[in-house]
ModelCIF file with pLDDT and N, C-alpha, C, O atoms, coordinates in Angstrom:
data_MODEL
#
_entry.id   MODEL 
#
_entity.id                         1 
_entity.type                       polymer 
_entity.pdbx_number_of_molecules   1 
#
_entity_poly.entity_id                      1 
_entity_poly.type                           'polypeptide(L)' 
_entity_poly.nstd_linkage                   no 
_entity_poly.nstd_monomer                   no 
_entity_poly.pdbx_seq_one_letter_code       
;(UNK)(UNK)(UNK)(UNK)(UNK)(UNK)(UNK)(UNK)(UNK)(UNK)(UNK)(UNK)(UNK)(UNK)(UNK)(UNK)
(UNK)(UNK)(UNK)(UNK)(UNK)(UNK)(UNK)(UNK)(UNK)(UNK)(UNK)(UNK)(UNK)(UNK)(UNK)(UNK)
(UNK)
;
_entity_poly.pdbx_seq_one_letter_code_can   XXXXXXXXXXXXXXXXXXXXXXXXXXXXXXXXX 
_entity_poly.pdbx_strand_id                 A 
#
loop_
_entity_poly_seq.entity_id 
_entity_poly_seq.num 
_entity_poly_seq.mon_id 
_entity_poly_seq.hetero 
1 1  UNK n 
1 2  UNK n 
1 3  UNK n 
1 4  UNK n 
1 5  UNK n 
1 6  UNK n 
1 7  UNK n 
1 8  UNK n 
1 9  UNK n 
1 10 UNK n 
1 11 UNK n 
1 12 UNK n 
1 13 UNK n 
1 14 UNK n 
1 15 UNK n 
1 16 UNK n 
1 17 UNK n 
1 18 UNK n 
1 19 UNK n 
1 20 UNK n 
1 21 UNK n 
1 22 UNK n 
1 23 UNK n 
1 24 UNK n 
1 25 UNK n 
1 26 UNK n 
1 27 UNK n 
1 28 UNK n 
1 29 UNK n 
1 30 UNK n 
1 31 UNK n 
1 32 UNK n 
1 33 UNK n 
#
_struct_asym.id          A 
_struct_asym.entity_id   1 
#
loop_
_ma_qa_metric.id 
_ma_qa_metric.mode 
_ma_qa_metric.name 
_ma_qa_metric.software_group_id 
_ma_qa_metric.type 
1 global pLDDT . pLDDT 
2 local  pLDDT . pLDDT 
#
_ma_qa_metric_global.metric_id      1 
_ma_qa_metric_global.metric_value   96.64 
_ma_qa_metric_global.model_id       1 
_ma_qa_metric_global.ordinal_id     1 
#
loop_
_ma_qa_metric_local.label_asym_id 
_ma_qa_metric_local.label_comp_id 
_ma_qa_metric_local.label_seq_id 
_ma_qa_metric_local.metric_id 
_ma_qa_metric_local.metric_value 
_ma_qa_metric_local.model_id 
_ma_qa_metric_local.ordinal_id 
A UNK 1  2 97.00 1 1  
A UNK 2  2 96.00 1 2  
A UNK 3  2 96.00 1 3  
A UNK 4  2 98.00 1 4  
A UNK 5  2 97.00 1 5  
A UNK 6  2 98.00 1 6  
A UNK 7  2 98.00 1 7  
A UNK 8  2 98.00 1 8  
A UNK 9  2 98.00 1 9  
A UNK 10 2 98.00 1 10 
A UNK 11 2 98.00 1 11 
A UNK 12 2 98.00 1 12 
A UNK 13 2 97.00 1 13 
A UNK 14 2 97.00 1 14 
A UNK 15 2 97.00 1 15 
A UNK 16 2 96.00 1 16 
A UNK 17 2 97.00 1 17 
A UNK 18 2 97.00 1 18 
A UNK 19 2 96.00 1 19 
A UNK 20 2 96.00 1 20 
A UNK 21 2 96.00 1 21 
A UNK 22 2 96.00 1 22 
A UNK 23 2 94.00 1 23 
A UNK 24 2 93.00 1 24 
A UNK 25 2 95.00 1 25 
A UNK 26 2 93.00 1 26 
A UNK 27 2 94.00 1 27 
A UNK 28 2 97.00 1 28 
A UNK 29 2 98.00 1 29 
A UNK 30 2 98.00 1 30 
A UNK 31 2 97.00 1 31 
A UNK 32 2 98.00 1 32 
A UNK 33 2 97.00 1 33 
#
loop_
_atom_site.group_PDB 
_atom_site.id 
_atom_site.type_symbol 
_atom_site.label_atom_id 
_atom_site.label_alt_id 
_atom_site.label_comp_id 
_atom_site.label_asym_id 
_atom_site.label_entity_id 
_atom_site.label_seq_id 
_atom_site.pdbx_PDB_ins_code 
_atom_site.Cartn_x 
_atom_site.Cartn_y 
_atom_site.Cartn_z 
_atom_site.occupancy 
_atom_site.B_iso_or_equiv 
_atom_site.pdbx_formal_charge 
_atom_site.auth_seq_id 
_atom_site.auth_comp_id 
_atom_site.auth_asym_id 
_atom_site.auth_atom_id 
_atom_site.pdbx_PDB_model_num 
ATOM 1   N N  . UNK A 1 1  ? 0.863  -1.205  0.000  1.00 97.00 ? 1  UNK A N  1 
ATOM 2   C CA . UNK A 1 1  ? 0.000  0.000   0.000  1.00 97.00 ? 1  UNK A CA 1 
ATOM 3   C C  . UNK A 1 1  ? 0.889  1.242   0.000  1.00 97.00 ? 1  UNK A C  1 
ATOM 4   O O  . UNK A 1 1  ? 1.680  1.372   0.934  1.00 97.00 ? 1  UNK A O  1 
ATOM 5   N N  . UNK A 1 2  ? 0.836  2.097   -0.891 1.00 96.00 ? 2  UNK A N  1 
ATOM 6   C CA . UNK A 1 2  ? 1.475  3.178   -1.020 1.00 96.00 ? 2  UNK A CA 1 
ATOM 7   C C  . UNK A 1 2  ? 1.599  3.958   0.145  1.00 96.00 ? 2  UNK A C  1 
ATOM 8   O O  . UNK A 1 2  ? 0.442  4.106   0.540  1.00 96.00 ? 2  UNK A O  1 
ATOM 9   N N  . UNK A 1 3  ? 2.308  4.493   0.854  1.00 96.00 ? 3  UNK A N  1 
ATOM 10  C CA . UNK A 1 3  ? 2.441  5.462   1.772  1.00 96.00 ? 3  UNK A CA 1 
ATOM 11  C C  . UNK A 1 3  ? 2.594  4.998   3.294  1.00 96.00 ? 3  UNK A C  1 
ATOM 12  O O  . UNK A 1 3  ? 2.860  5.671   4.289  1.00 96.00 ? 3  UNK A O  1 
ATOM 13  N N  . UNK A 1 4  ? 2.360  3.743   3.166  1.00 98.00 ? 4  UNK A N  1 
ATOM 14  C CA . UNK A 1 4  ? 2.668  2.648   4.239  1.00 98.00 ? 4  UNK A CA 1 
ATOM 15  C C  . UNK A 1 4  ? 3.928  2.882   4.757  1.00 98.00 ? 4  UNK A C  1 
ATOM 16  O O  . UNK A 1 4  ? 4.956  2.930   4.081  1.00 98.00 ? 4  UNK A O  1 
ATOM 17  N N  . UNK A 1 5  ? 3.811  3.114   6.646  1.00 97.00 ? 5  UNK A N  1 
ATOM 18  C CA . UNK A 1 5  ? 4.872  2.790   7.611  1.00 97.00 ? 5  UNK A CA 1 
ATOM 19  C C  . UNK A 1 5  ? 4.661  1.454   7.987  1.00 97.00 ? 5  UNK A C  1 
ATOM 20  O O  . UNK A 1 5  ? 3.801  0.694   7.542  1.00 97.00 ? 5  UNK A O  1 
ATOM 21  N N  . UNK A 1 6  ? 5.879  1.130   9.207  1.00 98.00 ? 6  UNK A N  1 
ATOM 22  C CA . UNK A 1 6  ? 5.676  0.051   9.874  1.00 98.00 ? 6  UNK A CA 1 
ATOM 23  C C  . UNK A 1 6  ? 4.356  -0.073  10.410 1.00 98.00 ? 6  UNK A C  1 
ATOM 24  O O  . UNK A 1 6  ? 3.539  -0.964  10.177 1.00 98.00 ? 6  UNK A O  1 
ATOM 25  N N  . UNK A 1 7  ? 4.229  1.059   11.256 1.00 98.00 ? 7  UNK A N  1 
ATOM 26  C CA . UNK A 1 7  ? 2.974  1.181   11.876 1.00 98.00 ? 7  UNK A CA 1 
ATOM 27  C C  . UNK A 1 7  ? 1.335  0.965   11.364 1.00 98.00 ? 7  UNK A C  1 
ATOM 28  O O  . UNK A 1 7  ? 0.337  0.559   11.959 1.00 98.00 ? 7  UNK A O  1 
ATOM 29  N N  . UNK A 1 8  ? 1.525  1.348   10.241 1.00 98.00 ? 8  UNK A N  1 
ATOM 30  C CA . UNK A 1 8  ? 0.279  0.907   9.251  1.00 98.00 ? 8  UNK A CA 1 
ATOM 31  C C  . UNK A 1 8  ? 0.437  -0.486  9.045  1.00 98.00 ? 8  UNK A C  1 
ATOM 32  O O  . UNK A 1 8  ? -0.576 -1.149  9.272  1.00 98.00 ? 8  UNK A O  1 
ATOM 33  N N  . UNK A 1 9  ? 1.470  -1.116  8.664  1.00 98.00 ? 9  UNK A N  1 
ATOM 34  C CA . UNK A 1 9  ? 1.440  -2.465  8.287  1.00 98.00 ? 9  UNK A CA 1 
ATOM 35  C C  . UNK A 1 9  ? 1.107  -3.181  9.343  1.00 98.00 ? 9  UNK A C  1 
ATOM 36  O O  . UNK A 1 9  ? 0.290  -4.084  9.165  1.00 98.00 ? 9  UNK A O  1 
ATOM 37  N N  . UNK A 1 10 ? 1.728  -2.923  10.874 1.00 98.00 ? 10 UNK A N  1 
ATOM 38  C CA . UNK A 1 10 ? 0.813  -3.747  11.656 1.00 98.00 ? 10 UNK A CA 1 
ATOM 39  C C  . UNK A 1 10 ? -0.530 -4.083  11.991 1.00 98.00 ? 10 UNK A C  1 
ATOM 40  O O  . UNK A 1 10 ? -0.994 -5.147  12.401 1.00 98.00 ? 10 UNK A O  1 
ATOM 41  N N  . UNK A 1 11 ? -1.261 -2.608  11.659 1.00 98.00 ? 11 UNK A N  1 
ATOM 42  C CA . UNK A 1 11 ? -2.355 -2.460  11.667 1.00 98.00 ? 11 UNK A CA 1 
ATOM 43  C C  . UNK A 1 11 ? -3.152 -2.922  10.819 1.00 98.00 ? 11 UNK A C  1 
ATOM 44  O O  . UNK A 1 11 ? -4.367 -3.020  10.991 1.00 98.00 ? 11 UNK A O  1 
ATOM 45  N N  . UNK A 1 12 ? -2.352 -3.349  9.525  1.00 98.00 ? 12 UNK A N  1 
ATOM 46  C CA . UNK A 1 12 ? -3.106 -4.484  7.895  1.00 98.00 ? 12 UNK A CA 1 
ATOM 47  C C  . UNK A 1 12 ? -2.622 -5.635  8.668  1.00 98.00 ? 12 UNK A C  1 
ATOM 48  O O  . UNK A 1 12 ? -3.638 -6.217  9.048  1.00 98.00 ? 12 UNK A O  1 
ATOM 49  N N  . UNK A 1 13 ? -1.922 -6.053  8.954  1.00 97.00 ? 13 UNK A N  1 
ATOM 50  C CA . UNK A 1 13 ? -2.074 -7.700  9.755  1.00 97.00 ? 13 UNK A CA 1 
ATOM 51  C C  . UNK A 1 13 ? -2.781 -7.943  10.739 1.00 97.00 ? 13 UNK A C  1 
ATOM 52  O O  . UNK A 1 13 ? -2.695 -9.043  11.285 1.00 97.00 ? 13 UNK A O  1 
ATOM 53  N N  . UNK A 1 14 ? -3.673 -6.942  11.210 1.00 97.00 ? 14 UNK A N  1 
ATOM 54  C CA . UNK A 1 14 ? -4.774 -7.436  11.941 1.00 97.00 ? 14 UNK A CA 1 
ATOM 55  C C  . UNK A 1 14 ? -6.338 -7.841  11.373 1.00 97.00 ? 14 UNK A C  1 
ATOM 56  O O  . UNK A 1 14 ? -7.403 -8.098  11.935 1.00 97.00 ? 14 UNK A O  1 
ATOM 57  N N  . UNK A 1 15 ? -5.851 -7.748  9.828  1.00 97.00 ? 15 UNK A N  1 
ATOM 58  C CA . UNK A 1 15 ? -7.032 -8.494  8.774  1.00 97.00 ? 15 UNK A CA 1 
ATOM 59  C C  . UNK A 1 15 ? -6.734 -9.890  8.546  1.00 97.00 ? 15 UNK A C  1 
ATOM 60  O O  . UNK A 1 15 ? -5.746 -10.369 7.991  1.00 97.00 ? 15 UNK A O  1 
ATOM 61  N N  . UNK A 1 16 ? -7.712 -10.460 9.046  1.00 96.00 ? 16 UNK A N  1 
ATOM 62  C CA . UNK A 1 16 ? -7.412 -11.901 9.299  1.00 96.00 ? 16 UNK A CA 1 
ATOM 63  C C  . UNK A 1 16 ? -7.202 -12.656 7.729  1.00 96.00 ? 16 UNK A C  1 
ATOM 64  O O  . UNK A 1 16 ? -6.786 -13.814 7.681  1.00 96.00 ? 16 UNK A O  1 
ATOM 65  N N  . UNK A 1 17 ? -7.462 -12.046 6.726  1.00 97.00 ? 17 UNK A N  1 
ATOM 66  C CA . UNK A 1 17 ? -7.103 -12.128 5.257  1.00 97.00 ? 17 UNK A CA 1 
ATOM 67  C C  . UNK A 1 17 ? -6.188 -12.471 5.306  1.00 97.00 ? 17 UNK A C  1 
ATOM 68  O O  . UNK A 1 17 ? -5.728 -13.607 5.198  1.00 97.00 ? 17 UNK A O  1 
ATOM 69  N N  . UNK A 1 18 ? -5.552 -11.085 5.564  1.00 97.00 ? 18 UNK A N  1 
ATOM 70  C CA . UNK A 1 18 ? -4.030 -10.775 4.923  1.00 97.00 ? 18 UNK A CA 1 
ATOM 71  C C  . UNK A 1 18 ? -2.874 -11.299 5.511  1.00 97.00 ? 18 UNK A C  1 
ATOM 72  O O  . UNK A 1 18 ? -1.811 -11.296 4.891  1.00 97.00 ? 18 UNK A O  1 
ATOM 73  N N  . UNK A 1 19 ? -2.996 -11.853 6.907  1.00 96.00 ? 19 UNK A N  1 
ATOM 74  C CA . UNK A 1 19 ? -2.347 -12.370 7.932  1.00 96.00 ? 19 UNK A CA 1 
ATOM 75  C C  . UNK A 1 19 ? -2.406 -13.824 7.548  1.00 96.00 ? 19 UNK A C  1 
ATOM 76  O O  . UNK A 1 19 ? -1.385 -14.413 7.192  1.00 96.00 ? 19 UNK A O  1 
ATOM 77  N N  . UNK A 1 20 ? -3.154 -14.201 7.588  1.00 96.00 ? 20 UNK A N  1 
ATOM 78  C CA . UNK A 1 20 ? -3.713 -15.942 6.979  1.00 96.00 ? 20 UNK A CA 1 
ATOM 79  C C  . UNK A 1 20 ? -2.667 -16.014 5.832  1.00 96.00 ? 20 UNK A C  1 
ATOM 80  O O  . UNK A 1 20 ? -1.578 -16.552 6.031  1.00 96.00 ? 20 UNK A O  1 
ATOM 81  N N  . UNK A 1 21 ? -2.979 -15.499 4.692  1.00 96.00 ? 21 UNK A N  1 
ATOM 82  C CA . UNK A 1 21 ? -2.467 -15.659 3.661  1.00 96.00 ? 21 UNK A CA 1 
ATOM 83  C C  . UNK A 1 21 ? -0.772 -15.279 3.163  1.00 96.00 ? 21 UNK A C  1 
ATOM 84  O O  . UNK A 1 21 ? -0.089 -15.674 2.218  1.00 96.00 ? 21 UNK A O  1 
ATOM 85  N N  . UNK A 1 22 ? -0.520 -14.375 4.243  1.00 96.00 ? 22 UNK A N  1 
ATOM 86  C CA . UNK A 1 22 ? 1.278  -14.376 4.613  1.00 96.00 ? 22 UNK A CA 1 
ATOM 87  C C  . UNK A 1 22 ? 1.294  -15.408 5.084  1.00 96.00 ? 22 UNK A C  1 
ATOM 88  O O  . UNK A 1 22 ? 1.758  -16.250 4.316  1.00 96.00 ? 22 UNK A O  1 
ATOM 89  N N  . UNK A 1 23 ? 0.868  -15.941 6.434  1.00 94.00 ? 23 UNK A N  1 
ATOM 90  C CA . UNK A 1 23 ? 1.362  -17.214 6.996  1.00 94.00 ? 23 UNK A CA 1 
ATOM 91  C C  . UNK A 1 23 ? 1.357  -18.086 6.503  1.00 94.00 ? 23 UNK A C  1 
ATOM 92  O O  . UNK A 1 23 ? 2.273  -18.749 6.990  1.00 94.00 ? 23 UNK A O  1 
ATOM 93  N N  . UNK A 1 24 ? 0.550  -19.008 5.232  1.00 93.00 ? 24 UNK A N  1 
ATOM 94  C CA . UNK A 1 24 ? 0.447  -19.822 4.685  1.00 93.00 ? 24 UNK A CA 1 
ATOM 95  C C  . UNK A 1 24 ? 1.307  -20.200 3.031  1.00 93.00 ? 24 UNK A C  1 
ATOM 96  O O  . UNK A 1 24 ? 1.373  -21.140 2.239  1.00 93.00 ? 24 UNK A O  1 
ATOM 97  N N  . UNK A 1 25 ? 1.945  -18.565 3.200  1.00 95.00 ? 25 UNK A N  1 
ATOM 98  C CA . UNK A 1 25 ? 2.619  -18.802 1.462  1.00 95.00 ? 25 UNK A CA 1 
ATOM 99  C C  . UNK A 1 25 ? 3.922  -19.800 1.923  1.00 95.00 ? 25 UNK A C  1 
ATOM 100 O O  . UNK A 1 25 ? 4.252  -20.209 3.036  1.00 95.00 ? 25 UNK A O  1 
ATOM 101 N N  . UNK A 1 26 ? 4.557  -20.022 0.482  1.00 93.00 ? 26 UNK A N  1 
ATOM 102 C CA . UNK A 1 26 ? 5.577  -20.234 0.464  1.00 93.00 ? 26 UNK A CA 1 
ATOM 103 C C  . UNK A 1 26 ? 6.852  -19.241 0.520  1.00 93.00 ? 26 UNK A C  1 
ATOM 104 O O  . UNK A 1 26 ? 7.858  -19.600 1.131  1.00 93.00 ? 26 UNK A O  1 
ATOM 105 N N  . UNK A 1 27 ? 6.798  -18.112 -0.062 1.00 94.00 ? 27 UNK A N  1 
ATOM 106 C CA . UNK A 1 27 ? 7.547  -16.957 0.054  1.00 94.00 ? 27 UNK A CA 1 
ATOM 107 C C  . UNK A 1 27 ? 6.954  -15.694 1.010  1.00 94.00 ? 27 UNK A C  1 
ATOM 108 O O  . UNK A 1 27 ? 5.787  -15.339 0.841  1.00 94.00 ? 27 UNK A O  1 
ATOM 109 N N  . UNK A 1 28 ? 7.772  -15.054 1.983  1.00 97.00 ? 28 UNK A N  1 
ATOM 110 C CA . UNK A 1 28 ? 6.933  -13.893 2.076  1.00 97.00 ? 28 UNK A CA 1 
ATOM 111 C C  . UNK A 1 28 ? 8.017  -13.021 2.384  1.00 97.00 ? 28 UNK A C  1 
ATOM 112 O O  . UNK A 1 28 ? 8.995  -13.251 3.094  1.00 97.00 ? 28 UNK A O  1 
ATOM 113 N N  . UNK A 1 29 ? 7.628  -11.689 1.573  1.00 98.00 ? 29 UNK A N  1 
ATOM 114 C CA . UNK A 1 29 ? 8.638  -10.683 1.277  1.00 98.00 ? 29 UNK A CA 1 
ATOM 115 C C  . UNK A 1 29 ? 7.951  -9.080  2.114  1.00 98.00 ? 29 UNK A C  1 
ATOM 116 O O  . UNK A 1 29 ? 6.795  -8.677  2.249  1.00 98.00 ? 29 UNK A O  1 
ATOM 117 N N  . UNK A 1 30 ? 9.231  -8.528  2.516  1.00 98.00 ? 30 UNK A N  1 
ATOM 118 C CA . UNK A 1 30 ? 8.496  -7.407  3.305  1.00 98.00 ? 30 UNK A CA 1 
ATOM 119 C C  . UNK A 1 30 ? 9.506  -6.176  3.032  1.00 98.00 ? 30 UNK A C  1 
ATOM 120 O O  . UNK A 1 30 ? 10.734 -6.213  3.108  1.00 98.00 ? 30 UNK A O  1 
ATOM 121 N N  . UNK A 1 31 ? 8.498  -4.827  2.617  1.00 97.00 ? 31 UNK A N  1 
ATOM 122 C CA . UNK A 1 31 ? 9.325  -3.943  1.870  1.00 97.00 ? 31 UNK A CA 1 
ATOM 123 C C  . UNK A 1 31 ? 8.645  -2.564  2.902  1.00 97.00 ? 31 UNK A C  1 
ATOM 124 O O  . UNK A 1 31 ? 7.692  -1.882  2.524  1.00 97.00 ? 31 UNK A O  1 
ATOM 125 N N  . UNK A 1 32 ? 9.117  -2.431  3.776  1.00 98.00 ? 32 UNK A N  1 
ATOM 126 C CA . UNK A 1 32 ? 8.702  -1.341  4.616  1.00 98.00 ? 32 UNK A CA 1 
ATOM 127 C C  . UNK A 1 32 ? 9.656  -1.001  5.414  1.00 98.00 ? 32 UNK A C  1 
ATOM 128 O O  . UNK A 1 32 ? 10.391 -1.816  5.972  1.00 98.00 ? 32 UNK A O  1 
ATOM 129 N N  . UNK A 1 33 ? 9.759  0.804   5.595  1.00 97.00 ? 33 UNK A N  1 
ATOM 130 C CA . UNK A 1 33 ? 10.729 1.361   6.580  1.00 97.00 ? 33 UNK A CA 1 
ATOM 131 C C  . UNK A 1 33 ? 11.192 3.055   5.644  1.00 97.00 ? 33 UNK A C  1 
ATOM 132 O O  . UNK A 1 33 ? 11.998 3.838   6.147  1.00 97.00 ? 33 UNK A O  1 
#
């Protein structure tokens, strides 16, 4: 998401979606800071 801090991103892993579906990949890549 454009304009995204850390702080926002924690706050998108509290969508049980988006959290589920990191935990379950095979790759997971993280581009924030």
């Amino acid at each position: 998401v454009p304009n995204d801090t850390s702080t926002d991103l924690i706050k998108r892993l509290k969508n049980k979606q988006i959290a589920e579906t990191a935990k379950n990949s095979d790759f997971i890549f993280i581009n924030i800071g």
